[in-house]
C-alpha atoms as a PDB file:
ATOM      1  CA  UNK A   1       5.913   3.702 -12.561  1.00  0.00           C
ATOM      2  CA  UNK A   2       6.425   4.518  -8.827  1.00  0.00           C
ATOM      3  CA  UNK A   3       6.094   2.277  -5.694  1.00  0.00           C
ATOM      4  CA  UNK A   4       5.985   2.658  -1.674  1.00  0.00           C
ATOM      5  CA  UNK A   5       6.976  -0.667   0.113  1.00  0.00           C
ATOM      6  CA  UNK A   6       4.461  -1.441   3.569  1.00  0.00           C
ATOM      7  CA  UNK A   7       5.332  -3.638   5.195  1.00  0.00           C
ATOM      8  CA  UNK A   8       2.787  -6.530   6.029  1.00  0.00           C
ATOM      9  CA  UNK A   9       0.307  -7.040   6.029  1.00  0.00           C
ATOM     10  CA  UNK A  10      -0.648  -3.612   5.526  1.00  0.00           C
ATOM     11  CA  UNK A  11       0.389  -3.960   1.979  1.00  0.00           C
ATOM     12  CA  UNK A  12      -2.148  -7.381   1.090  1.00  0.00           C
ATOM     13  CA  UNK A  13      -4.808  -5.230   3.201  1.00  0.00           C
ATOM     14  CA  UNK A  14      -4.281  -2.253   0.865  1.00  0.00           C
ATOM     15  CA  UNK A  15      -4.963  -5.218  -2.024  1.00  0.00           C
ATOM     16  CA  UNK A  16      -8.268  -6.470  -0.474  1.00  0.00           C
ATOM     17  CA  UNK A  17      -9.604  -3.146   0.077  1.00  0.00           C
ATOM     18  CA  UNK A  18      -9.346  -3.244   3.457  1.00  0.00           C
ATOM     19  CA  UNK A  19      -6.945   0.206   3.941  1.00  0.00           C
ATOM     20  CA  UNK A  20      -7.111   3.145   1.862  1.00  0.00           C
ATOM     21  CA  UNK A  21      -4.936   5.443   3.340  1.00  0.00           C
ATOM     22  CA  UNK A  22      -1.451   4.777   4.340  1.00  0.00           C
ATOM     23  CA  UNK A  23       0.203   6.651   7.694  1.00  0.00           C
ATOM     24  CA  UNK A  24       3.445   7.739   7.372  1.00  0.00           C
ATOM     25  CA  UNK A  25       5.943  10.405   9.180  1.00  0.00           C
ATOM     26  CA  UNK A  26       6.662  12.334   6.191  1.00  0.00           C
ATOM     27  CA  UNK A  27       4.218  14.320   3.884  1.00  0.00           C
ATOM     28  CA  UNK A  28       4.684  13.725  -0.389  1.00  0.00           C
ATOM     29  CA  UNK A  29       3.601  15.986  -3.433  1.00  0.00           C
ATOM     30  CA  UNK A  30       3.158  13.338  -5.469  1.00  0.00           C
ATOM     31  CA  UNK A  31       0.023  11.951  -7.089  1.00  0.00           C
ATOM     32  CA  UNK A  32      -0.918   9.784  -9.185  1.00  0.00           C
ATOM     33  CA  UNK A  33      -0.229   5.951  -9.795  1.00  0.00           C
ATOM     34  CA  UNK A  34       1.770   3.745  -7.271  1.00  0.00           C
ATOM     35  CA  UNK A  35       2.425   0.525  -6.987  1.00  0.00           C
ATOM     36  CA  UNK A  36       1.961  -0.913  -3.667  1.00  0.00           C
ATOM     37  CA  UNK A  37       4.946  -3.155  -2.702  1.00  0.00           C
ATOM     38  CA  UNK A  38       4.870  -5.828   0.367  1.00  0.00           C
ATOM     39  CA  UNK A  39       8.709  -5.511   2.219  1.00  0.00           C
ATOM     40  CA  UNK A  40      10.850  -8.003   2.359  1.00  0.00           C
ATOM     41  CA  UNK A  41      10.898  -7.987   6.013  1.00  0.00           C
ATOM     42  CA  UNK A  42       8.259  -9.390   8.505  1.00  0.00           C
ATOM     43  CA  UNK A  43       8.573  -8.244  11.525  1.00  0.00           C
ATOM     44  CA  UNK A  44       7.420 -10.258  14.666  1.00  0.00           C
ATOM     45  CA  UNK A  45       4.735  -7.320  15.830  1.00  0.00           C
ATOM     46  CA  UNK A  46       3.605  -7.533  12.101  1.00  0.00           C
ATOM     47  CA  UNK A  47       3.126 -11.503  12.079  1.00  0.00           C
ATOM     48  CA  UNK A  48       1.242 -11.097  15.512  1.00  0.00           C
ATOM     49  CA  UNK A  49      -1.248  -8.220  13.795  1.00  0.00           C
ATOM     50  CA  UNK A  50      -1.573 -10.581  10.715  1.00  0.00           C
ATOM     51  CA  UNK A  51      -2.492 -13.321  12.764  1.00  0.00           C
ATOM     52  CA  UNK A  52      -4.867 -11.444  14.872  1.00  0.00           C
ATOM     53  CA  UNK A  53      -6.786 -10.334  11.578  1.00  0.00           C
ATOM     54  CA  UNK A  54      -6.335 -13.666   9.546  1.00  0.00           C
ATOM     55  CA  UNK A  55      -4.369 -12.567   6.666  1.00  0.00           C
ATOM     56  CA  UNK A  56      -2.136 -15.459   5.647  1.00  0.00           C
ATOM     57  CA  UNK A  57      -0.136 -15.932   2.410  1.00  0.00           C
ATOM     58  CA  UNK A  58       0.681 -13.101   2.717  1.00  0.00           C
ATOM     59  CA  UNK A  59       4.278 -12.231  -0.303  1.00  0.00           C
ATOM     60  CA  UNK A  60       7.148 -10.648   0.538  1.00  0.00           C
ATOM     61  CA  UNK A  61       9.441  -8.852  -1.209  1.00  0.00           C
ATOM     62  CA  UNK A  62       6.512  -7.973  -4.151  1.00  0.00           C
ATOM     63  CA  UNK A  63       4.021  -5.940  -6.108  1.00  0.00           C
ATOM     64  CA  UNK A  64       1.029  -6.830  -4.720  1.00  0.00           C
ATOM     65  CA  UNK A  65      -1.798  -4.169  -6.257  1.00  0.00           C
ATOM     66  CA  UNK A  66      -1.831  -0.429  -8.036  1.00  0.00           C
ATOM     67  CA  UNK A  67      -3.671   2.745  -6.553  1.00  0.00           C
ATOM     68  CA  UNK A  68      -3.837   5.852  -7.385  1.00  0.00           C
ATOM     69  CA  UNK A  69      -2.696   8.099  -4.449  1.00  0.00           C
ATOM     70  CA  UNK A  70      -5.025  11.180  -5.094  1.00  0.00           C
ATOM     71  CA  UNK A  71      -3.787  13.377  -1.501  1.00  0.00           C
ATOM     72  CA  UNK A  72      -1.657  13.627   1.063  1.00  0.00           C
ATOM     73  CA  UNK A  73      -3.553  15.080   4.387  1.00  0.00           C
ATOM     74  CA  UNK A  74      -1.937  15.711   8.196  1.00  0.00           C
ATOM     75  CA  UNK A  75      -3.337  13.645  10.608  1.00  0.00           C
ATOM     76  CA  UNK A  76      -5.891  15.682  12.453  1.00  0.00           C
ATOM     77  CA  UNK A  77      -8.701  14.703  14.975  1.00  0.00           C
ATOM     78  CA  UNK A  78     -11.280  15.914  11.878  1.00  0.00           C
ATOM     79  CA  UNK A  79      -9.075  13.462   9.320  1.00  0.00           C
ATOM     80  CA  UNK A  80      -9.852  10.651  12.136  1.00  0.00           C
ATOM     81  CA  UNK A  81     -13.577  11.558  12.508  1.00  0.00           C
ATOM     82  CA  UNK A  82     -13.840  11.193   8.831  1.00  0.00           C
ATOM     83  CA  UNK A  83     -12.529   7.343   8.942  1.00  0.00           C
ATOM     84  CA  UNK A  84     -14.302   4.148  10.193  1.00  0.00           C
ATOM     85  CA  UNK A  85     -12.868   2.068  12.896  1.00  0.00           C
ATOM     86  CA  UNK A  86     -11.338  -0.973  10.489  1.00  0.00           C
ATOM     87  CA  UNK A  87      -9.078   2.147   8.564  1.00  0.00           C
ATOM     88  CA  UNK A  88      -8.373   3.473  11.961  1.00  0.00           C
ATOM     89  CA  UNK A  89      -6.693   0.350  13.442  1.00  0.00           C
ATOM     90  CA  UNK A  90      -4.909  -0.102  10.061  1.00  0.00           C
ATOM     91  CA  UNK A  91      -2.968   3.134  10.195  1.00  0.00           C
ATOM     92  CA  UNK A  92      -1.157   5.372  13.125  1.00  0.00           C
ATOM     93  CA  UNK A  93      -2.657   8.548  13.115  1.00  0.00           C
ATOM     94  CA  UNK A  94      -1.071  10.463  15.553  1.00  0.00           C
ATOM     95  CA  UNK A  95      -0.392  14.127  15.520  1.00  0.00           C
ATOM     96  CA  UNK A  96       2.247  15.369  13.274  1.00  0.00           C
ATOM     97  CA  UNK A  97       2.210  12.162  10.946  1.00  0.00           C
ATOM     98  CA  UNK A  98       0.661  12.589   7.348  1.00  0.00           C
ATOM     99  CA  UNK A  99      -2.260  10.183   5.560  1.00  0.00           C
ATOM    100  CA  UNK A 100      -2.215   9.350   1.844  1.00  0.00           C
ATOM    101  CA  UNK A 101      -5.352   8.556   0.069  1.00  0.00           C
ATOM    102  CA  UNK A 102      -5.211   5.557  -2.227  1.00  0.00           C
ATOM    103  CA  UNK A 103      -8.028   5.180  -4.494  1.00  0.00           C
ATOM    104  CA  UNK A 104      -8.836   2.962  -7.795  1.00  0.00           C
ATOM    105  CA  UNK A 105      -7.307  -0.486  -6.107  1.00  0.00           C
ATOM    106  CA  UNK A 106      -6.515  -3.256  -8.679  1.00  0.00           C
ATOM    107  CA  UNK A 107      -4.725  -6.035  -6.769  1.00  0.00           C
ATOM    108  CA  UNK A 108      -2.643  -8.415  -9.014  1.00  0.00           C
ATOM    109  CA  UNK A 109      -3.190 -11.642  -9.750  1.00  0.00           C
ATOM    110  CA  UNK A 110       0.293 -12.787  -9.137  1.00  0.00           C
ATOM    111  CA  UNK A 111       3.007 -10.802  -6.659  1.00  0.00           C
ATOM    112  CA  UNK A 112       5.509  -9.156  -9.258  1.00  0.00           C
ATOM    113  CA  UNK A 113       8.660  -9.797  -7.506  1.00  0.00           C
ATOM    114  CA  UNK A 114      10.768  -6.623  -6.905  1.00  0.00           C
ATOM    115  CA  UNK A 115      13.432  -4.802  -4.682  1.00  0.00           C
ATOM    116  CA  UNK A 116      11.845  -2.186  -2.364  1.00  0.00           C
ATOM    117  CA  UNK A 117      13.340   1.049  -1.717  1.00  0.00           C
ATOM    118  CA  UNK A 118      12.495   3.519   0.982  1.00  0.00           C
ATOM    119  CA  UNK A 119      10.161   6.361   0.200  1.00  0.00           C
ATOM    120  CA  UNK A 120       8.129   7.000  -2.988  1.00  0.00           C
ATOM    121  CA  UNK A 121      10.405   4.785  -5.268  1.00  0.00           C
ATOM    122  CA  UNK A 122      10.974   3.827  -9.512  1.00  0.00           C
ATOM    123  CA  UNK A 123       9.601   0.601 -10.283  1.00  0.00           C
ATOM    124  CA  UNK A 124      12.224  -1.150 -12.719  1.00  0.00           C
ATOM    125  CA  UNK A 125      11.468  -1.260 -16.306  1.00  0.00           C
ATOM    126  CA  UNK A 126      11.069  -5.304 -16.312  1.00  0.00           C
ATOM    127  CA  UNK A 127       8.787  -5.257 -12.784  1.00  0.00           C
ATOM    128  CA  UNK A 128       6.673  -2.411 -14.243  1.00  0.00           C
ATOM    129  CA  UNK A 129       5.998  -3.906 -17.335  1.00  0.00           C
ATOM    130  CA  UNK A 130       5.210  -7.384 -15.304  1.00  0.00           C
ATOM    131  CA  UNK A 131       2.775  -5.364 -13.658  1.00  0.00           C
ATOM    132  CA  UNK A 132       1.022  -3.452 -16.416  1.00  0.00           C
ATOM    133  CA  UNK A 133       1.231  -7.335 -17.966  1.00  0.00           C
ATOM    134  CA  UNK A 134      -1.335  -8.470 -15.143  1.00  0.00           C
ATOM    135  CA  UNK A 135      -3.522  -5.632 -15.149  1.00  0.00           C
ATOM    136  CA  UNK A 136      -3.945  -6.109 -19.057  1.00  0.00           C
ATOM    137  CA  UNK A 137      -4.589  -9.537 -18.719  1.00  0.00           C
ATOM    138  CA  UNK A 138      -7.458  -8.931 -16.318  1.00  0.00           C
ATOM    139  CA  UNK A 139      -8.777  -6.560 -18.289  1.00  0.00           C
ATOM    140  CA  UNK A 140      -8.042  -3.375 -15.634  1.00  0.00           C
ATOM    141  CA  UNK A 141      -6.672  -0.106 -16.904  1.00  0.00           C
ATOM    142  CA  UNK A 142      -3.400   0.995 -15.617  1.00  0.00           C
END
């Protein structure tokens, strides 16, 4: 399994459905499944955005959902045009940066503790197996 780490709470708003596309500076050619990981770290300008949307309990440092990333599109004015005005304050899409899609959401029922990494990362054998554990459980394919 792979992962990308967000920071929240862009990664609990990826959960509830709330974002499906993540902003980033560099482009990927991956697709497929990804396990979206909250950061360890909370930065203040995070906790203010949290608080101004009312997302609390929000975990750290954990698996918090599965997607399947599907593309990987520049950030263009049409790209914008395309997205509503909720996706649009949950992303920076400014010229140059790059937008992957996330689609098929299952959120977990319990944060799968793990160590983040930078880019699009391996989930450990023991935290990927947690996770596929949950989805099971719920009855949710993988």
């Amino acid at each position: 399994m792979r992962a990308l780490s967000l920071t929240q709470p862009w990664a609990t708003a990826v959960a509830r459905e709330l974002k499906r596309w993540e902003t980033r500076s560099w482009p990927t050619h991956f697709r497929g499944e990804v396990c979206i990981h909250a950061a360890k770290g909370f930065p203040g300008w995070a906790k203010e955005f949290a608080r101004e949307e009312n997302l609390t309990d929000l975990p750290l440092g954990a698996i918090v959902c599965v997607a399947t990333l599907t593309e990987c599109r520049q950030t263009t004015p049409l790209l914008l045009s395309e997205l509503s005005e909720q996706e649009q304050k949950w992303g920076d899409y400014a010229p140059g940066r790059y937008a992957f899609k996330l689609e098929n959401i299952r959120a977990l029922t319990r944060p799968v503790w793990a160590r983040g990494a930078l880019g699009i990362w391996a989930v450990g054998w023991d935290d990927g197996n947690a996770v596929l554990r949950d989805l099971k459980a719920q009855g949710v394919a993988a």
